[in-house]
PDB file of N, CA and C in Angstrom:
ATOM      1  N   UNK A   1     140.210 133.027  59.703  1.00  0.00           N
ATOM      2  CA  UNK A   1     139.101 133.823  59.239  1.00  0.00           C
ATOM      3  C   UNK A   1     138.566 133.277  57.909  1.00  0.00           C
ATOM      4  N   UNK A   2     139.278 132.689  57.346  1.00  0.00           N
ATOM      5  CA  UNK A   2     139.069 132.153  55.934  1.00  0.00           C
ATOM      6  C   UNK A   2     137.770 131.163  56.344  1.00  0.00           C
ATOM      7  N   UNK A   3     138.544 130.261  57.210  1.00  0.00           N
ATOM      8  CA  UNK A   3     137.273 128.830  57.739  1.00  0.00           C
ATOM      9  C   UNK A   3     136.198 129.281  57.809  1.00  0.00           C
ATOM     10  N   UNK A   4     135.653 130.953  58.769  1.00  0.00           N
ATOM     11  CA  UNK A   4     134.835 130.582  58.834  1.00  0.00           C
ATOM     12  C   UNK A   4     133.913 131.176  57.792  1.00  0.00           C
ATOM     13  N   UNK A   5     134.518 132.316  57.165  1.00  0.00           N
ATOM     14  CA  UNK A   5     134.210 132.882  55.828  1.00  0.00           C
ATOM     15  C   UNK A   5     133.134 131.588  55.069  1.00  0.00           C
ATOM     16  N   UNK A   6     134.455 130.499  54.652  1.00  0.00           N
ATOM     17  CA  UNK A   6     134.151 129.466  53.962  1.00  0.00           C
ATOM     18  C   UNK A   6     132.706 128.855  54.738  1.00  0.00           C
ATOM     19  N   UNK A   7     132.343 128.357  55.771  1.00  0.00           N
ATOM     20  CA  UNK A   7     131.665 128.088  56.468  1.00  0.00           C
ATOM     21  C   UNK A   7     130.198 128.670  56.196  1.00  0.00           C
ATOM     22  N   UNK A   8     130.587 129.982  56.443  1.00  0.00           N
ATOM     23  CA  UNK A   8     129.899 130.744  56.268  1.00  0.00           C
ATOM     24  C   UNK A   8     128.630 130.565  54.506  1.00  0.00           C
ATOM     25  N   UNK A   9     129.460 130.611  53.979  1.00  0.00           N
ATOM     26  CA  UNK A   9     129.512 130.486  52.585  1.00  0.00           C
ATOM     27  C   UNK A   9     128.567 129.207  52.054  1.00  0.00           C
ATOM     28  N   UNK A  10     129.282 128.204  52.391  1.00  0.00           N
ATOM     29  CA  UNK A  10     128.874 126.445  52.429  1.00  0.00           C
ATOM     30  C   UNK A  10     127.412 126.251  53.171  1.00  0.00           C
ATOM     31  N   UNK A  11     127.110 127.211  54.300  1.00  0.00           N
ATOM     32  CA  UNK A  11     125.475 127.049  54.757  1.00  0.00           C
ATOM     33  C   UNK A  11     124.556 127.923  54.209  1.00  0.00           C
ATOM     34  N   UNK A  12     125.102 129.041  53.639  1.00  0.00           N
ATOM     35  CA  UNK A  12     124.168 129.753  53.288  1.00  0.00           C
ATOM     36  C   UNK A  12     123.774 129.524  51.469  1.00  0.00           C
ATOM     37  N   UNK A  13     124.283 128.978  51.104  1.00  0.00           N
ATOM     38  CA  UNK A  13     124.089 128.268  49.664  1.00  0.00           C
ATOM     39  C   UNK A  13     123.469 127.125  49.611  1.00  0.00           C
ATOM     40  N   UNK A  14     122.629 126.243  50.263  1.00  0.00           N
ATOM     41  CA  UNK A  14     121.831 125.717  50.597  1.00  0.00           C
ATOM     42  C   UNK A  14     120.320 126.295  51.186  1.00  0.00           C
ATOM     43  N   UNK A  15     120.465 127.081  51.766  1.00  0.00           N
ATOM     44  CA  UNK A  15     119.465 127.989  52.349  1.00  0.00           C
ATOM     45  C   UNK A  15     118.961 129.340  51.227  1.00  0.00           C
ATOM     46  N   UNK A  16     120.047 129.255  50.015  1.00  0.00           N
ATOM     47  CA  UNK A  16     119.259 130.050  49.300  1.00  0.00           C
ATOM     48  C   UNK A  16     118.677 130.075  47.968  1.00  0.00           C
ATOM     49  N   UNK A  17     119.604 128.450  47.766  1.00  0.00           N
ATOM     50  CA  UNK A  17     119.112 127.745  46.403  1.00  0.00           C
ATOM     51  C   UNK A  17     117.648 127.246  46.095  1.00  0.00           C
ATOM     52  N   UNK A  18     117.153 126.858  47.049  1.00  0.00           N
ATOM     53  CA  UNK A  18     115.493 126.696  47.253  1.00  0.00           C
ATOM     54  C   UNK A  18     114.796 128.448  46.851  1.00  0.00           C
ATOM     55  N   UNK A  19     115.166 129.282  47.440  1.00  0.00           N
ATOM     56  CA  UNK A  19     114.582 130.594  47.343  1.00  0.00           C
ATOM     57  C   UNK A  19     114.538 131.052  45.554  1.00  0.00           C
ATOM     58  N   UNK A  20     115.700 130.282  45.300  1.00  0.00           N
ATOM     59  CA  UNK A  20     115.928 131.298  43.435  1.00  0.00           C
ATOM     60  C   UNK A  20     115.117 129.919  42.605  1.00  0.00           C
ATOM     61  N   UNK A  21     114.769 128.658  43.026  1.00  0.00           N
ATOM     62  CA  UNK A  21     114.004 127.858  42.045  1.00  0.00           C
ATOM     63  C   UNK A  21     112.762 127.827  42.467  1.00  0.00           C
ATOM     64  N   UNK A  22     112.287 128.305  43.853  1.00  0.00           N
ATOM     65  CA  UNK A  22     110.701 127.710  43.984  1.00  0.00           C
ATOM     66  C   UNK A  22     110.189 128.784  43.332  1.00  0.00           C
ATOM     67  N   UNK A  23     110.456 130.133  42.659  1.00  0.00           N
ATOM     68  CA  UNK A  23     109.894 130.986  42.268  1.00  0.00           C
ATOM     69  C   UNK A  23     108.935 130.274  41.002  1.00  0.00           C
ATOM     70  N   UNK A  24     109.644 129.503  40.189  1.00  0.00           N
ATOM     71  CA  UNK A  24     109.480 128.947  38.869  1.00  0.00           C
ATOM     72  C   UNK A  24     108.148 127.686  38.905  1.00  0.00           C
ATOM     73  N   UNK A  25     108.416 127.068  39.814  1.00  0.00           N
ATOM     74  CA  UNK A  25     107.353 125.757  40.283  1.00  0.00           C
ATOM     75  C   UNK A  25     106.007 126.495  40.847  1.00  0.00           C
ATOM     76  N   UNK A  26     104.913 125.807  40.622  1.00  0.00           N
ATOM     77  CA  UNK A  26     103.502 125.710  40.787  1.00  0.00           C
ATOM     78  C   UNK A  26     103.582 124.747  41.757  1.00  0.00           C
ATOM     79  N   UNK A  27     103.501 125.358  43.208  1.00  0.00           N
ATOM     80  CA  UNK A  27     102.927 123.724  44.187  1.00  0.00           C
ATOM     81  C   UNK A  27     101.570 123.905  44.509  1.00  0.00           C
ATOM     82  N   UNK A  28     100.729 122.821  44.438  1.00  0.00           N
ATOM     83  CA  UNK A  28      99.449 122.632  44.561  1.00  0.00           C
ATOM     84  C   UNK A  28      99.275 122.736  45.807  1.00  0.00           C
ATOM     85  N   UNK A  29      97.653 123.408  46.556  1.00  0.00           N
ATOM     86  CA  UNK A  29      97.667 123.819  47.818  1.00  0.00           C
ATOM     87  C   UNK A  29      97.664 122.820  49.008  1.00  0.00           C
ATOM     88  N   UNK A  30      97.813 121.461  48.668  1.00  0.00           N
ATOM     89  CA  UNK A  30      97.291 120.317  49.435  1.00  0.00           C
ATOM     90  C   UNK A  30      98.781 120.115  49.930  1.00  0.00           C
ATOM     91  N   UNK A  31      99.922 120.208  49.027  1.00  0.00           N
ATOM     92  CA  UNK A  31     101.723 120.340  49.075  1.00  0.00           C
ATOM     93  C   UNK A  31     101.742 121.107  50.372  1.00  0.00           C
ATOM     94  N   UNK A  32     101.416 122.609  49.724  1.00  0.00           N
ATOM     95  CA  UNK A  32     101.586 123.802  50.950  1.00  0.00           C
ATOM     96  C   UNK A  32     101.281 123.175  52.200  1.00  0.00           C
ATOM     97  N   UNK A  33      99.918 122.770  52.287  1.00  0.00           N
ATOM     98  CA  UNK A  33      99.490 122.398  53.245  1.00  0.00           C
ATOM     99  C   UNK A  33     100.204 121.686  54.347  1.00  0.00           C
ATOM    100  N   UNK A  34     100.859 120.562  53.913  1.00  0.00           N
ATOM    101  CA  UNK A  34     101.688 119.310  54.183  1.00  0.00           C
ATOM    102  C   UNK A  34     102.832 119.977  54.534  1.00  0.00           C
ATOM    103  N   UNK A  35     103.454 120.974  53.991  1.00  0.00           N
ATOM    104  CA  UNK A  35     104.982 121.625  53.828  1.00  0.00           C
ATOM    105  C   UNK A  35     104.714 122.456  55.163  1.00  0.00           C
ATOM    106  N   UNK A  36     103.376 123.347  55.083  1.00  0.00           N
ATOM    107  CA  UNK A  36     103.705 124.143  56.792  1.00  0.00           C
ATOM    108  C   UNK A  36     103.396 123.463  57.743  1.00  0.00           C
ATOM    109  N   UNK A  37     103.075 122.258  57.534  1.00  0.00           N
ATOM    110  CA  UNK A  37     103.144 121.739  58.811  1.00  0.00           C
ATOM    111  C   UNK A  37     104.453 120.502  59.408  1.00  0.00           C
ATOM    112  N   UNK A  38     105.327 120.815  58.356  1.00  0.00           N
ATOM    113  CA  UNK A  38     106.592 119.748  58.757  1.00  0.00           C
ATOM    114  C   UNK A  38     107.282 120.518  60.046  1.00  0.00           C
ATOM    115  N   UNK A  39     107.106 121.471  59.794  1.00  0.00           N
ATOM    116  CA  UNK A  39     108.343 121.948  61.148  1.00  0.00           C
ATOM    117  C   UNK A  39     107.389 121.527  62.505  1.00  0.00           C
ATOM    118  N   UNK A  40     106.279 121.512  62.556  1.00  0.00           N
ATOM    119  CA  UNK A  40     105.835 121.235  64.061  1.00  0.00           C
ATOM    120  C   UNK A  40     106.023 119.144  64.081  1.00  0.00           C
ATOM    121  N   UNK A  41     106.055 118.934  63.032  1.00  0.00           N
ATOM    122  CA  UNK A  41     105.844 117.397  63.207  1.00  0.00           C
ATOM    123  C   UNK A  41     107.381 117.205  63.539  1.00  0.00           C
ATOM    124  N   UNK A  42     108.075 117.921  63.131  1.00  0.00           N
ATOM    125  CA  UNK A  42     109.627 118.003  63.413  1.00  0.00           C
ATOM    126  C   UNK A  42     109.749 117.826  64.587  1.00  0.00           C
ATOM    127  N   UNK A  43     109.380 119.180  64.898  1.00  0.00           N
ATOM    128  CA  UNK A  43     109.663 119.792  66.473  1.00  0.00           C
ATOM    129  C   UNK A  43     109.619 118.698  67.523  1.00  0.00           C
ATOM    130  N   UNK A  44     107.788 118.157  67.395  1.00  0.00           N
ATOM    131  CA  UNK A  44     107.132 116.660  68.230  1.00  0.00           C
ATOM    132  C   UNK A  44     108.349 115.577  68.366  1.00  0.00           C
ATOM    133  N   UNK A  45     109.033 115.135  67.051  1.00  0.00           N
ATOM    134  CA  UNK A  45     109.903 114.021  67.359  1.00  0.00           C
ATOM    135  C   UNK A  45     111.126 114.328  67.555  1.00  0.00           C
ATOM    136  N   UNK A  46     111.705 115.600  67.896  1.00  0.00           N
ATOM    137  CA  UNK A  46     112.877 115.709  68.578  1.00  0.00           C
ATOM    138  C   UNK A  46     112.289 116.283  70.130  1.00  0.00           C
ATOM    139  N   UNK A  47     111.416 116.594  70.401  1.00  0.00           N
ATOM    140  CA  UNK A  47     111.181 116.490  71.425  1.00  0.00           C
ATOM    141  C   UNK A  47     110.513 115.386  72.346  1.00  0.00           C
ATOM    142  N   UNK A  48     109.588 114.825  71.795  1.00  0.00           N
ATOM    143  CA  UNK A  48     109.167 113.846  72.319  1.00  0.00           C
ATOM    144  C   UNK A  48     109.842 112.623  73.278  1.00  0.00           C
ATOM    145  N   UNK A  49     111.318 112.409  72.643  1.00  0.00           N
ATOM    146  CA  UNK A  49     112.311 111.234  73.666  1.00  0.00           C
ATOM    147  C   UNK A  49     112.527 112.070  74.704  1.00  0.00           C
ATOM    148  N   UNK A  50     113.060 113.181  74.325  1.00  0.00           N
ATOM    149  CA  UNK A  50     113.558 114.197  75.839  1.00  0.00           C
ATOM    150  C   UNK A  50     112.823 113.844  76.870  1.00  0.00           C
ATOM    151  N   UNK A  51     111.340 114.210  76.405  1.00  0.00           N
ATOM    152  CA  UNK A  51     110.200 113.967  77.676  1.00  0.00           C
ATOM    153  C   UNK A  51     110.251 112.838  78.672  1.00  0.00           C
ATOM    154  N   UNK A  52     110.733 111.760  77.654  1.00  0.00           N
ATOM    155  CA  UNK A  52     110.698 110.294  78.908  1.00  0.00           C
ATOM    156  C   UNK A  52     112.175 110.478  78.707  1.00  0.00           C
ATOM    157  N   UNK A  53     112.989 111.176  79.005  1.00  0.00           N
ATOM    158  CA  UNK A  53     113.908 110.959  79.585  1.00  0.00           C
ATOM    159  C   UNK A  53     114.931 112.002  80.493  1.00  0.00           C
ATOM    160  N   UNK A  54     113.686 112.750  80.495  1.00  0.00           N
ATOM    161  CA  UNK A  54     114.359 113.935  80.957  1.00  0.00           C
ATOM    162  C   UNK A  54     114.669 113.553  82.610  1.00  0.00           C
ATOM    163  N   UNK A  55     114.385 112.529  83.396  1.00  0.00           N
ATOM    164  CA  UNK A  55     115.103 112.164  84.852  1.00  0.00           C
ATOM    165  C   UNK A  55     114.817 111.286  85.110  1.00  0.00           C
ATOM    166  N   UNK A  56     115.239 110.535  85.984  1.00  0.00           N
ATOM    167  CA  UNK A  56     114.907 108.947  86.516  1.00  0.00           C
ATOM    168  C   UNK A  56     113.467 108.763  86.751  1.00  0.00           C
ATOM    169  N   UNK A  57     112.715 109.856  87.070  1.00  0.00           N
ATOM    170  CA  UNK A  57     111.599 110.187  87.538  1.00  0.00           C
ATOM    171  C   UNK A  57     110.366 110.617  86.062  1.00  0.00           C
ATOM    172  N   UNK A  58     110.284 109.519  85.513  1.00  0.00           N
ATOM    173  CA  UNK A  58     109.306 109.900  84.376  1.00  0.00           C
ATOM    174  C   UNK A  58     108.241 110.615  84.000  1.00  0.00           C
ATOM    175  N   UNK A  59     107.441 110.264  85.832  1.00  0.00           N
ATOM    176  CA  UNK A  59     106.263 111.793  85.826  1.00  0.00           C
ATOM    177  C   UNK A  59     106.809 112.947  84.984  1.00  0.00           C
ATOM    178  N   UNK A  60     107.820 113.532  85.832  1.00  0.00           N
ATOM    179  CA  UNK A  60     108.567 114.937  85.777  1.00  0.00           C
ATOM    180  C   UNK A  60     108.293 115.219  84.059  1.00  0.00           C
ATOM    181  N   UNK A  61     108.966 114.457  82.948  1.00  0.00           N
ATOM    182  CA  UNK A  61     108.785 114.614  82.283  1.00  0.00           C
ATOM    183  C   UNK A  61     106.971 115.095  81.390  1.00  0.00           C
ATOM    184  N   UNK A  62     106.713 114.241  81.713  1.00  0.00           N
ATOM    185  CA  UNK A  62     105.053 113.905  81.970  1.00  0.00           C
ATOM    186  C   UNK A  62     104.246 115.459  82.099  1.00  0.00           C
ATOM    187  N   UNK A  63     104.445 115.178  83.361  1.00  0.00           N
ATOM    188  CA  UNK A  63     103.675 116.748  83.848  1.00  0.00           C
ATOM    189  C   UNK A  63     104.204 117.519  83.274  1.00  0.00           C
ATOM    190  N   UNK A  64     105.332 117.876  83.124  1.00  0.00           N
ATOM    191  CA  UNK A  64     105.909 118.997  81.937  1.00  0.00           C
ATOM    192  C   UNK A  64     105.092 119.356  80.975  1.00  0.00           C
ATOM    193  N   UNK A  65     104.826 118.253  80.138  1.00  0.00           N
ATOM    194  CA  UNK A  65     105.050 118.022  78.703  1.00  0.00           C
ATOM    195  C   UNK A  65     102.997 118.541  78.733  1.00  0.00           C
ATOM    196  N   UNK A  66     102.407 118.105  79.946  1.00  0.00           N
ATOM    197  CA  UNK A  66     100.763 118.208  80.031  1.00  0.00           C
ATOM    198  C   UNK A  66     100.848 119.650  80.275  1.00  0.00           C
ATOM    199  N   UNK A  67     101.711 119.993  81.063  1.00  0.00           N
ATOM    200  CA  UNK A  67     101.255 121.621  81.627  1.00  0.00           C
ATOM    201  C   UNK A  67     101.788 122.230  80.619  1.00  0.00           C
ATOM    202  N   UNK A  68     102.988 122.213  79.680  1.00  0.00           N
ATOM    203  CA  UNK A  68     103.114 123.284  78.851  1.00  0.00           C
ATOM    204  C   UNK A  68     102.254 122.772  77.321  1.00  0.00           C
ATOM    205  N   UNK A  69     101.657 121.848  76.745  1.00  0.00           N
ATOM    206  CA  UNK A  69     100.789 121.888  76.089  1.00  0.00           C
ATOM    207  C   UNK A  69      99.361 122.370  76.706  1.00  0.00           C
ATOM    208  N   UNK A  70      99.118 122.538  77.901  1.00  0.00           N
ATOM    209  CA  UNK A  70      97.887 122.845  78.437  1.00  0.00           C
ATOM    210  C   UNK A  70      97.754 124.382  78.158  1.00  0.00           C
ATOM    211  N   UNK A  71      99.102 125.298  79.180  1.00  0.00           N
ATOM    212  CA  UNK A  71      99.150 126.556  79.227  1.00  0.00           C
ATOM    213  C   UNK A  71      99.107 126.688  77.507  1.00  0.00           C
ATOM    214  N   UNK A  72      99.917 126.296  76.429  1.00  0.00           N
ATOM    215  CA  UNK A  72      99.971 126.477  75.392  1.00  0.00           C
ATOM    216  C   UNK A  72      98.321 126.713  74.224  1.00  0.00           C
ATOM    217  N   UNK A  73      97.855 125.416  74.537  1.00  0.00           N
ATOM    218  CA  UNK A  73      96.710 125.957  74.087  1.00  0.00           C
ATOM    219  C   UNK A  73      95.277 126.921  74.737  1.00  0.00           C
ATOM    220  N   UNK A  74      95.707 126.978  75.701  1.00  0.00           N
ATOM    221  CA  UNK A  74      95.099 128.472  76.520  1.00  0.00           C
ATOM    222  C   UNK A  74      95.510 129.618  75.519  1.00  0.00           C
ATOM    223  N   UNK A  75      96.676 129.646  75.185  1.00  0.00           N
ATOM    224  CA  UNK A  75      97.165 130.985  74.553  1.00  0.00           C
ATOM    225  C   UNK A  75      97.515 131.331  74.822  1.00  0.00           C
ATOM    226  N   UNK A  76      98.113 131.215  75.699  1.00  0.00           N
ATOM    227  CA  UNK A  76      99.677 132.389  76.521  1.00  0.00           C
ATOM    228  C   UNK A  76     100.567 132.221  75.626  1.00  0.00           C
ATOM    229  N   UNK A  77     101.409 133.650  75.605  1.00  0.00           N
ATOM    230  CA  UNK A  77     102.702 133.428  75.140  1.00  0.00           C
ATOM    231  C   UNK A  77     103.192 132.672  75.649  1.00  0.00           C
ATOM    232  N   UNK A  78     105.147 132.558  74.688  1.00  0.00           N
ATOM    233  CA  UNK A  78     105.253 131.583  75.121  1.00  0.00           C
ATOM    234  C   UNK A  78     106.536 131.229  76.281  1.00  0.00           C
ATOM    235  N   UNK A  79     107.026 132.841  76.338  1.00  0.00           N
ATOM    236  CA  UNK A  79     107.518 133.358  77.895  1.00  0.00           C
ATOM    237  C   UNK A  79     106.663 132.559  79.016  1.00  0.00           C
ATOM    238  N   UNK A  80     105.404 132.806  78.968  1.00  0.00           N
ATOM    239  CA  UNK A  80     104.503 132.738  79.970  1.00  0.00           C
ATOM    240  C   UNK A  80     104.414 130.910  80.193  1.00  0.00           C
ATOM    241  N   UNK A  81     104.153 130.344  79.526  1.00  0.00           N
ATOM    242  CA  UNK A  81     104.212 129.206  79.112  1.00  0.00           C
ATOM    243  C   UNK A  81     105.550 128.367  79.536  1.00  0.00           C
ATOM    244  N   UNK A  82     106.604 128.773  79.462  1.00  0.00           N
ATOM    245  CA  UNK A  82     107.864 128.395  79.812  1.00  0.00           C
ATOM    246  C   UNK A  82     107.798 128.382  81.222  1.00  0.00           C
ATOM    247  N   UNK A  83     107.897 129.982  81.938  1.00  0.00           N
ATOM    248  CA  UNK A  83     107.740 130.189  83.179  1.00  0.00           C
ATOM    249  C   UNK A  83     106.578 129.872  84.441  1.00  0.00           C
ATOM    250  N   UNK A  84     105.939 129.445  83.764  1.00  0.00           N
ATOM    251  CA  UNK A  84     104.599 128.174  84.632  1.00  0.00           C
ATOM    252  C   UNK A  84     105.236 126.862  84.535  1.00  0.00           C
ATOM    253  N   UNK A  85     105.417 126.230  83.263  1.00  0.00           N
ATOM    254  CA  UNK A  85     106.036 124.902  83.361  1.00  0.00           C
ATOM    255  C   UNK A  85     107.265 124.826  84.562  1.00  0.00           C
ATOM    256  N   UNK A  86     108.138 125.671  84.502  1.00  0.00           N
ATOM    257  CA  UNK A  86     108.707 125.568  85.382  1.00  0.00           C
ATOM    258  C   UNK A  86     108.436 125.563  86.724  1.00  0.00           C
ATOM    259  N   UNK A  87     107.732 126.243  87.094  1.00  0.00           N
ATOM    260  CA  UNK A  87     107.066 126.887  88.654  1.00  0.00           C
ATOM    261  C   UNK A  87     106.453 125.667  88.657  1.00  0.00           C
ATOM    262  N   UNK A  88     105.594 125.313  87.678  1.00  0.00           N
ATOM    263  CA  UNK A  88     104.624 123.160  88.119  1.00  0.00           C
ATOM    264  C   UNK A  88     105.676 122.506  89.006  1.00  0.00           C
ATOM    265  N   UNK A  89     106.731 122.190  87.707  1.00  0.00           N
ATOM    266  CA  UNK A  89     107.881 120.865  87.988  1.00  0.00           C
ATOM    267  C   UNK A  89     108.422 121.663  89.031  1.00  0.00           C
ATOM    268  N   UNK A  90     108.678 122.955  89.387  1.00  0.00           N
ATOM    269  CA  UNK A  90     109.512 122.815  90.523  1.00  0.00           C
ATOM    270  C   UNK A  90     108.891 122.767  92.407  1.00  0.00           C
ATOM    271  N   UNK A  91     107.710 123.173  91.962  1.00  0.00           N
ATOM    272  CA  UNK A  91     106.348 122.899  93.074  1.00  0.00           C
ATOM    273  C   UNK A  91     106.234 121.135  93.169  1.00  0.00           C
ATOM    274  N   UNK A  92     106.137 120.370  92.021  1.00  0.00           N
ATOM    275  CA  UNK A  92     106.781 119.316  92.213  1.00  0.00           C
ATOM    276  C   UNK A  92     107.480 118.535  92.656  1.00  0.00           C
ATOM    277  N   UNK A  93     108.979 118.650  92.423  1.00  0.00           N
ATOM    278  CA  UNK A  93     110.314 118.369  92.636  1.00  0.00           C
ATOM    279  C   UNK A  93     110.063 118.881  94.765  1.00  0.00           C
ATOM    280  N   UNK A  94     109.436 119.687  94.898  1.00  0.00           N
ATOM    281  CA  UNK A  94     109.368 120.465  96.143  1.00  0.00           C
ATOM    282  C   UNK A  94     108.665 119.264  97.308  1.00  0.00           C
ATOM    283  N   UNK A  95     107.383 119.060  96.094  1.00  0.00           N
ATOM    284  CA  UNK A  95     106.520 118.101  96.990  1.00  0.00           C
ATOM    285  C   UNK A  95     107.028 116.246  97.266  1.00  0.00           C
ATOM    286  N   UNK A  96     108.185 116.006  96.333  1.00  0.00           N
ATOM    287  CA  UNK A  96     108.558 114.670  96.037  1.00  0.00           C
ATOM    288  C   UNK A  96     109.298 114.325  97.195  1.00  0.00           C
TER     289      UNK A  96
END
């Protein structure tokens, strides 16, 4: 129980040391700007290899990756969005 106490401890002191100094700093809005958009540029390059490699069959990946950015910028949630991509590739996988 100690480990994970400690554990515990060791991640969340990182996650809260940013919170007690950015109070003090002035970031200019062009920073902000740049800063909310790291997590999606994130997101893109850990996802992006998956796509070509998600089966021997590279389409698969492919069409995935078109139909849930497609449904996505339609605006569906993103339940909805999940559960079409799937129903594509597996209407797919059906027709192969």
């Amino acid at each position: 129980m100690l480990i994970i106490a400690g554990m515990a401890v060791v991640t969340y002191i990182p996650r809260m040391l940013p919170f007690l100094f950015m109070d003090k700093i002035k970031i200019s809005p062009l920073v902000k700007r740049i800063l909310r958009n790291v997590p999606y540029a994130m997101l893109g390059a850990l996802i992006f290899p998956g796509i070509l490699n998600v089966s021997e069959d590279i389409y698969f990946g492919i069409i995935g990756a078109c139909t849930a950015l497609f449904l996505a910028f339609m605006g569906l949630d993103v339940i909805i969005v999940v559960l079409l991509t799937i129903g594509v590739l597996s209407c797919y996988l059906y027709l192969i």
